[in-house]
Protein backbone atom coordinates (compact mmCIF):
# COMPACT_ATOMS: atom_id res chain seq x y z
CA UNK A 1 159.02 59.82 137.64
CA UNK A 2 159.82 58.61 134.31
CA UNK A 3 160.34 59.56 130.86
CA UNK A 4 163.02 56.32 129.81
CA UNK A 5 160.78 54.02 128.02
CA UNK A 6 163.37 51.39 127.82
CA UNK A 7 162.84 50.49 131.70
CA UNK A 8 159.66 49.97 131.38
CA UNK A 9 158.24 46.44 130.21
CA UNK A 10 155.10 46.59 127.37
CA UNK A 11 152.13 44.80 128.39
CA UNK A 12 151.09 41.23 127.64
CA UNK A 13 148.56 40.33 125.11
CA UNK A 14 148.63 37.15 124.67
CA UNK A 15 144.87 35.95 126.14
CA UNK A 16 146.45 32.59 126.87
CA UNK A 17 148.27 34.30 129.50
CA UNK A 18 146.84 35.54 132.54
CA UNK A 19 148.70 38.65 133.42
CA UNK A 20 147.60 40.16 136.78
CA UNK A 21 149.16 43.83 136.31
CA UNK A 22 147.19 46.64 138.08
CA UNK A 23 145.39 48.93 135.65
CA UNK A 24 143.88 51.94 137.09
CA UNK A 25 141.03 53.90 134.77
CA UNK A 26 139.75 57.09 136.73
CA UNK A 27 136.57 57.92 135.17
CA UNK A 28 133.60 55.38 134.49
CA UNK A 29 132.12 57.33 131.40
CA UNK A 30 131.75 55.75 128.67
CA UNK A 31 135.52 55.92 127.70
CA UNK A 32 136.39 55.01 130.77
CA UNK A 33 133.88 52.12 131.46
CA UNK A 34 134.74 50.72 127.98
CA UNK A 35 138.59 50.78 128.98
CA UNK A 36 137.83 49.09 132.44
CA UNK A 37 135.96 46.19 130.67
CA UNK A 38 138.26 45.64 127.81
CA UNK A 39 141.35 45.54 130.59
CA UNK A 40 138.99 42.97 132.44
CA UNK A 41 138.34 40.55 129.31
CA UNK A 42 141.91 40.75 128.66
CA UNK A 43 143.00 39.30 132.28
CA UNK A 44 144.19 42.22 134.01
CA UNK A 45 143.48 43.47 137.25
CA UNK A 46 141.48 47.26 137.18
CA UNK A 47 141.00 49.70 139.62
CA UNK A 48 138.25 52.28 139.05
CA UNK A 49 138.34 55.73 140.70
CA UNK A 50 134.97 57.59 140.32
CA UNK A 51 133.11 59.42 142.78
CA UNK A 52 130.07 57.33 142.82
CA UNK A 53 132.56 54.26 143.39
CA UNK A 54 130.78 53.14 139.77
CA UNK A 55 131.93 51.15 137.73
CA UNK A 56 131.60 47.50 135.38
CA UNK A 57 130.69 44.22 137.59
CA UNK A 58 133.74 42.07 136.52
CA UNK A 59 135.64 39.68 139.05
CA UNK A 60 138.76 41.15 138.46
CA UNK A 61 137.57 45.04 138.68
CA UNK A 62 137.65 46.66 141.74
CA UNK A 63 135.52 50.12 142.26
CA UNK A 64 137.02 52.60 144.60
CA UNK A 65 135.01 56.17 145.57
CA UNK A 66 137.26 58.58 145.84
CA UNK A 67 137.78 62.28 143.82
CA UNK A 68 140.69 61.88 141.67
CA UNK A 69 141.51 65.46 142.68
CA UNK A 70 142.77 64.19 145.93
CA UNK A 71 146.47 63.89 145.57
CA UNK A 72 146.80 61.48 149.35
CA UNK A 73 144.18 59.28 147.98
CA UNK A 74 145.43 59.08 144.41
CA UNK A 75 148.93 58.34 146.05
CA UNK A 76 147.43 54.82 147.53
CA UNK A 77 145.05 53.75 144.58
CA UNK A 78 147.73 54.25 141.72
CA UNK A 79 150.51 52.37 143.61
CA UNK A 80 151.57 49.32 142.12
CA UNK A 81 149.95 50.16 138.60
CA UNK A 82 151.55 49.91 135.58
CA UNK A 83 148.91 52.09 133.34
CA UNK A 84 146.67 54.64 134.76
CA UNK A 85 143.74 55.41 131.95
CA UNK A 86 142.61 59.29 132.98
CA UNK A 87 139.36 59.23 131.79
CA UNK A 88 137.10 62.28 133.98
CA UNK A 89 135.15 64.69 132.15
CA UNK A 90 134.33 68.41 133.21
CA UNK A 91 131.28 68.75 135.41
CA UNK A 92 129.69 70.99 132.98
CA UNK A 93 130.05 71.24 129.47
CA UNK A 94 131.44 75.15 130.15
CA UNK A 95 135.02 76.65 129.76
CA UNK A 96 134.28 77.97 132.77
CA UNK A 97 134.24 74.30 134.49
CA UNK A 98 136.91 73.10 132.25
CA UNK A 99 139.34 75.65 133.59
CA UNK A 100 138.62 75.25 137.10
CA UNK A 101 138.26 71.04 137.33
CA UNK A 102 140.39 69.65 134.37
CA UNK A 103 144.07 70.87 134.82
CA UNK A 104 144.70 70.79 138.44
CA UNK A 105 143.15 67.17 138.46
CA UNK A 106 145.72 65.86 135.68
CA UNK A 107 148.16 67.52 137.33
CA UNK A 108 147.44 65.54 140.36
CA UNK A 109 147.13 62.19 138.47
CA UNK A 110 150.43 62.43 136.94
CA UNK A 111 152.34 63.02 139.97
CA UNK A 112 150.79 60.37 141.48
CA UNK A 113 151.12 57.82 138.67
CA UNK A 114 154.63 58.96 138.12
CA UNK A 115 155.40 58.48 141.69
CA UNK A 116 154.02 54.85 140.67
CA UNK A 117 156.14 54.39 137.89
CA UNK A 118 152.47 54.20 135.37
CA UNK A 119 152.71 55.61 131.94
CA UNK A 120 149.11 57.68 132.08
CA UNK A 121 146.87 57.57 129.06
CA UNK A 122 144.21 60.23 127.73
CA UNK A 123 141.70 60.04 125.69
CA UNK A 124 141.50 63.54 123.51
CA UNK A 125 139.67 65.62 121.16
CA UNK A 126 140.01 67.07 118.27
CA UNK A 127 139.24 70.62 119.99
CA UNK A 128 142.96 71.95 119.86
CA UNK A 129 143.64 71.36 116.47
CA UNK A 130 144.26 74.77 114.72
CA UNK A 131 143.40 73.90 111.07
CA UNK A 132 140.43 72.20 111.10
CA UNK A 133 139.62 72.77 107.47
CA UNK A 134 142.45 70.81 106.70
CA UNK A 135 142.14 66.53 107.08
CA UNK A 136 143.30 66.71 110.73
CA UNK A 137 146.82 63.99 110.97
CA UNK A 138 148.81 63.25 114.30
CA UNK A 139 151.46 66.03 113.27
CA UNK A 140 148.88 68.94 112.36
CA UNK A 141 149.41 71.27 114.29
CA UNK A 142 147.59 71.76 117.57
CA UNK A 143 147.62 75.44 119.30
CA UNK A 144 143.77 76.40 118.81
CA UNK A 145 143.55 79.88 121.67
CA UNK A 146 140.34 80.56 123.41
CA UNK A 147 137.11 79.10 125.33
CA UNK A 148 137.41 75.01 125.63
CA UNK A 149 139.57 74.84 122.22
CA UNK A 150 142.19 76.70 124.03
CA UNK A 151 142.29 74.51 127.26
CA UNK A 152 142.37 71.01 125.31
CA UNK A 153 145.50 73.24 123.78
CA UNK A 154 146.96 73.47 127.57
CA UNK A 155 146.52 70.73 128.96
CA UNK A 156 148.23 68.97 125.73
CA UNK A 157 151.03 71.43 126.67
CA UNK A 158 151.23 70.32 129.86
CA UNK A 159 151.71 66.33 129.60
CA UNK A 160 154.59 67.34 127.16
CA UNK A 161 156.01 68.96 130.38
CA UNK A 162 155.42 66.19 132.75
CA UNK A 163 158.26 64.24 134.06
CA UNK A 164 155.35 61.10 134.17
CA UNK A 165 155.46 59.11 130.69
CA UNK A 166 152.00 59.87 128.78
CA UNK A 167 150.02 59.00 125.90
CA UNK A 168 147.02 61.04 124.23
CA UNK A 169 144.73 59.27 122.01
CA UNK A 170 142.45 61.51 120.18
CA UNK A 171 139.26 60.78 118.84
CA UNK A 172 136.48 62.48 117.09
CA UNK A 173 132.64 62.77 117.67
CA UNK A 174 131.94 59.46 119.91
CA UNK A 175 129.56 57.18 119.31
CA UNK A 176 128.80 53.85 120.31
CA UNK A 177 127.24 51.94 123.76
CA UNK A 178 127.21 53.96 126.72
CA UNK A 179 127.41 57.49 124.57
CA UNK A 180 124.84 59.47 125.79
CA UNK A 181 125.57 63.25 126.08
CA UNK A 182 126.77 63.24 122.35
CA UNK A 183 125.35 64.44 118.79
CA UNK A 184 125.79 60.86 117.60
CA UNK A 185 123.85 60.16 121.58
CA UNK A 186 120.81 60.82 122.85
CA UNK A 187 120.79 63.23 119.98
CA UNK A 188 120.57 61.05 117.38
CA UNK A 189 119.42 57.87 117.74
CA UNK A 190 116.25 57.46 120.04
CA UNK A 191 114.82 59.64 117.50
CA UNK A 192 115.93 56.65 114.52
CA UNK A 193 114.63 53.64 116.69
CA UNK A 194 111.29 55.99 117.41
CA UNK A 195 110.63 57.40 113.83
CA UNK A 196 110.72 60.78 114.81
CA UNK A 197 112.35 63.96 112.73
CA UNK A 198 116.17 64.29 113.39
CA UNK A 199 117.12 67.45 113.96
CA UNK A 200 121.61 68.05 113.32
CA UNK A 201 123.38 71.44 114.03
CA UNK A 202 125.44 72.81 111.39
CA UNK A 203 124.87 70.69 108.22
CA UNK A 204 123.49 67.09 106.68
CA UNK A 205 125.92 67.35 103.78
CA UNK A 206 129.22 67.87 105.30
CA UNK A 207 131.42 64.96 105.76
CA UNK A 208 132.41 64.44 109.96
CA UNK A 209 134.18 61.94 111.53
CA UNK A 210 133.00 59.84 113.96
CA UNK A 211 134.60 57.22 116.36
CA UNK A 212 133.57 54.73 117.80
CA UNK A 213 134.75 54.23 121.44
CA UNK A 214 135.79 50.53 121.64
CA UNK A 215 138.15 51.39 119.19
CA UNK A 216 139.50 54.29 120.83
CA UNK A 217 139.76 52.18 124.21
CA UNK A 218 141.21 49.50 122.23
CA UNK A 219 144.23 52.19 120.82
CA UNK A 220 144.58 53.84 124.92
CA UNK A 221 145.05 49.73 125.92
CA UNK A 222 147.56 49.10 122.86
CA UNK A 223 149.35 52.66 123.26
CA UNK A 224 149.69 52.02 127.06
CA UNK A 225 151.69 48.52 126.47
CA UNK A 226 153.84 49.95 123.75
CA UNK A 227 156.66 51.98 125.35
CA UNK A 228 157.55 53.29 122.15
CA UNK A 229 154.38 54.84 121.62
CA UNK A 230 154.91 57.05 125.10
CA UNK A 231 154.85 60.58 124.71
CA UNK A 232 153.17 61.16 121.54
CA UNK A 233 149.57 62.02 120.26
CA UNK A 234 147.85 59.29 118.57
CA UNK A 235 144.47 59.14 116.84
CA UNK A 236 142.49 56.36 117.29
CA UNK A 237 141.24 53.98 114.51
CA UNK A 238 138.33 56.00 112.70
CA UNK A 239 136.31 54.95 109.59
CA UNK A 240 135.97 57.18 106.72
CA UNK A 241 134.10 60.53 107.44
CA UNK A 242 130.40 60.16 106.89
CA UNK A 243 127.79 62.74 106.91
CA UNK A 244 125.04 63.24 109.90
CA UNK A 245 122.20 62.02 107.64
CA UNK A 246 124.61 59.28 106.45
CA UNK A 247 125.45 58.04 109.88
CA UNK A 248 121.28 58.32 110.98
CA UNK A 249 120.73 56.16 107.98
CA UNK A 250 123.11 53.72 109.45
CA UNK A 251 121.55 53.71 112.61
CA UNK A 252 118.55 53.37 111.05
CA UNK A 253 119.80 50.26 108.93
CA UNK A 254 121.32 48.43 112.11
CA UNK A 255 117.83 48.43 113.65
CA UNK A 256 115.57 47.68 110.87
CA UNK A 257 113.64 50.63 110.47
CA UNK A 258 113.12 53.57 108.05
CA UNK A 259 115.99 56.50 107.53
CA UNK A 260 114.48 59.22 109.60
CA UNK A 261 113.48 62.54 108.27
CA UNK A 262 116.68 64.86 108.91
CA UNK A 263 116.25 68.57 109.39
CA UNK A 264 118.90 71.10 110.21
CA UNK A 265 119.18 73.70 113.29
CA UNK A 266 120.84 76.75 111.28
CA UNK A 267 123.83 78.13 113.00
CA UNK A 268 122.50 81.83 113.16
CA UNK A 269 119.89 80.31 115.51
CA UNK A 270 121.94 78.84 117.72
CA UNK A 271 124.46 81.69 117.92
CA UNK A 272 121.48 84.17 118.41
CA UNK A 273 120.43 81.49 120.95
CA UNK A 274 123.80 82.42 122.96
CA UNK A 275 123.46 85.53 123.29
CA UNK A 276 120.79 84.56 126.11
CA UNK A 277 121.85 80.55 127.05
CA UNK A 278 124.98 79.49 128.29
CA UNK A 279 124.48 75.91 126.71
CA UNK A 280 123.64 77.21 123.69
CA UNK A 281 126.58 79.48 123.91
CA UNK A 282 129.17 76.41 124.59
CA UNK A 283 127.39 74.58 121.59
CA UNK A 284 127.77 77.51 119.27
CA UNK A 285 131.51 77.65 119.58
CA UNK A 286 131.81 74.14 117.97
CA UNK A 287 129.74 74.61 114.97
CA UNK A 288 132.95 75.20 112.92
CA UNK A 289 132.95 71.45 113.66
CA UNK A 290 130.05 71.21 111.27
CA UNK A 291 129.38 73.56 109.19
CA UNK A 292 132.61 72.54 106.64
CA UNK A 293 134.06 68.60 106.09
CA UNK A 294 135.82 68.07 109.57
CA UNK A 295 138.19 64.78 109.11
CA UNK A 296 140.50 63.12 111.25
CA UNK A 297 142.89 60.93 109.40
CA UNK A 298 144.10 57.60 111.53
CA UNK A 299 146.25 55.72 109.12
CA UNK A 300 149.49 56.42 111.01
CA UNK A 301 148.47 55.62 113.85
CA UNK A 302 146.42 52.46 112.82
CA UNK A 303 149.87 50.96 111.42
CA UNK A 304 151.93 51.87 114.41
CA UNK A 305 149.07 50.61 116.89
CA UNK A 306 148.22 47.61 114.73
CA UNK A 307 144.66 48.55 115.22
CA UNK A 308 141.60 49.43 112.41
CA UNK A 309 138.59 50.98 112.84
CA UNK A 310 135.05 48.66 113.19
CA UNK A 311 133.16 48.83 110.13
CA UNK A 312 130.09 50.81 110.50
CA UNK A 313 127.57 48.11 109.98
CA UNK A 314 128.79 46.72 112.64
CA UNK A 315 129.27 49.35 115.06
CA UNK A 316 126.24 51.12 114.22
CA UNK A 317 124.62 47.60 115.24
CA UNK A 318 126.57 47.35 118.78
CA UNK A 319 125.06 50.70 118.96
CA UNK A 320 121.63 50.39 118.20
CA UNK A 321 121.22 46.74 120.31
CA UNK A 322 122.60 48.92 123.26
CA UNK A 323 119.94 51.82 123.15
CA UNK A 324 117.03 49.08 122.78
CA UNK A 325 118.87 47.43 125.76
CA UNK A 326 118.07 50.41 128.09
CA UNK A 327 114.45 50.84 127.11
């Protein structure tokens, strides 16, 4: 196991070079898919673990089905790696599932990478944070208690713990190609491209931040091949905090088409709403999220990384020619 940076060697970057190191990314989410490709245009070999054995068509990624809850099987995929990219997701958007899924299978991917000698990198939330009405920085502190706040808080707690070198890069509200189950998703913007009414939770005047996830798999790839970066929380590169009728209207922009008409679920409906859904229950426990400016600040980590955020234009167009893509 390791926790000595200085034995380890950083990564290559120049693309002249074709480095062949063994990359593994377990999880082929959007996070996870975006990591696998960006590894792939880079020259490295990638392994991806899913379930499903999905994954990007690239020459030099390999797709392996397999749970990465199985510590024998993890043991033989992660050998040889030099980054692992833990990238799984709870099967339910529940405390509930988080609880039971999410710890003992990071548990399991640390021993194994560590047993591979692999620094393993996470992508994060913003969920653990414990002053959200402040601008959120990589040394606020992070010790939110209860439902899914309070497990993002453990499992944080436990990669500090680890004997296996890790890095967590936390991002926002996603957004971008591939984001489906999000409120910048399927929530928001086949309802731009089709003209319909948008309906937000929370609020269409407070400023959020959003991020978009190439540039948070571009900060897990840089913070993987930095040994100094080990063992800290990092944000990744996020543009300046926009509202939800403000980032519509850039969807909306990107394809050519009118803003859409933006309309607001009130928060007293959707807690009422929990009292007799479970979904509706989860959803209500994040509306602090919106209801007040909720800001993530990435300058430190943008000048350690060497990394900045896509402009919006041009995100919010990568974004929009993906959606017409799958219709």
């Amino acid at each position: 196991m390791n926790r000595n940076p200085l034995n380890r060697k950083p990564m290559n970057h120049n693309p002249e070079e074709t480095v062949l190191e063994l990359h593994v990314v377990t999880g082929a989410g959007p996070v996870g898919w975006t990591v696998a490709e960006q590894l792939a245009e880079r020259g490295h070999r990638v392994r991806v673990l899913t379930r499903s054995g999905s994954g990007p068509e690239h020459a030099l990624v390999e797709r392996v089905a397999a749970d990465a809850g199985n510590s024998a099987k993890l043991g033989h995929v992660m050998s040889g790696a030099t980054a692992v990219y833990h990238c799984i997701h709870g099967s339910a958007y529940r405390a509930s599932a988080w609880q039971a899924e999410l710890p003992g299978a990071e548990q399991a991917v640390l021993a194994a990478a560590g047993e591979a000698g692999a620094v393993v990198v996470f992508p994060e939330s913003l969920y653990s944070y414990s002053e959200p009405d402040s601008v959120m920085t990589e040394d606020a502190p992070r010790a939110a208690r209860g439902g899914k706040r309070g497990i993002r808080t453990e499992l944080l707690s436990a990669r500090a713990e680890s004997e296996t070198d890790t890095v967590s890069v936390v991002a926002a509200d996603f957004f971008g190609p591939r984001v489906r189950t999000a409120h910048a998703g399927e929530r928001m913007v086949p309802a731009v491209l089709a003209g319909r009414k948008l309906s937000v939770i929370g609020s269409t005047k407070q400023p959020h931040s959003f991020t978009y996830v190439p540039d948070l798999a571009a900060a897990m790839i840089r913070a993987a091949g930095n040994p100094s970066a080990w063992n800290k929380v990092w944000h990744a590169p996020t543009g300046p905090a926009v509202t939800q009728r403000d980032l519509a209207a850039a969807f909306a922009d990107a394809a050519g088409v009118k803003a859409p008409s933006v309309g607001v679920l009130p928060g007293w409906l959707l807690r009422t709403a929990g009292a007799f859904s479970g979904d509706a229950r989860e959803l209500a426990e994040m509306l602090y999220q919106f209801e007040k400016p909720f800001i993530m600040d990435s300058a430190a980590s943008e000048a350690a990384l060497g990394l900045q955020p896509t402009p919006l234009p041009v995100a919010a167009a990568a974004t929009v020619a993906w959606w017409r893509a799958q219709s």
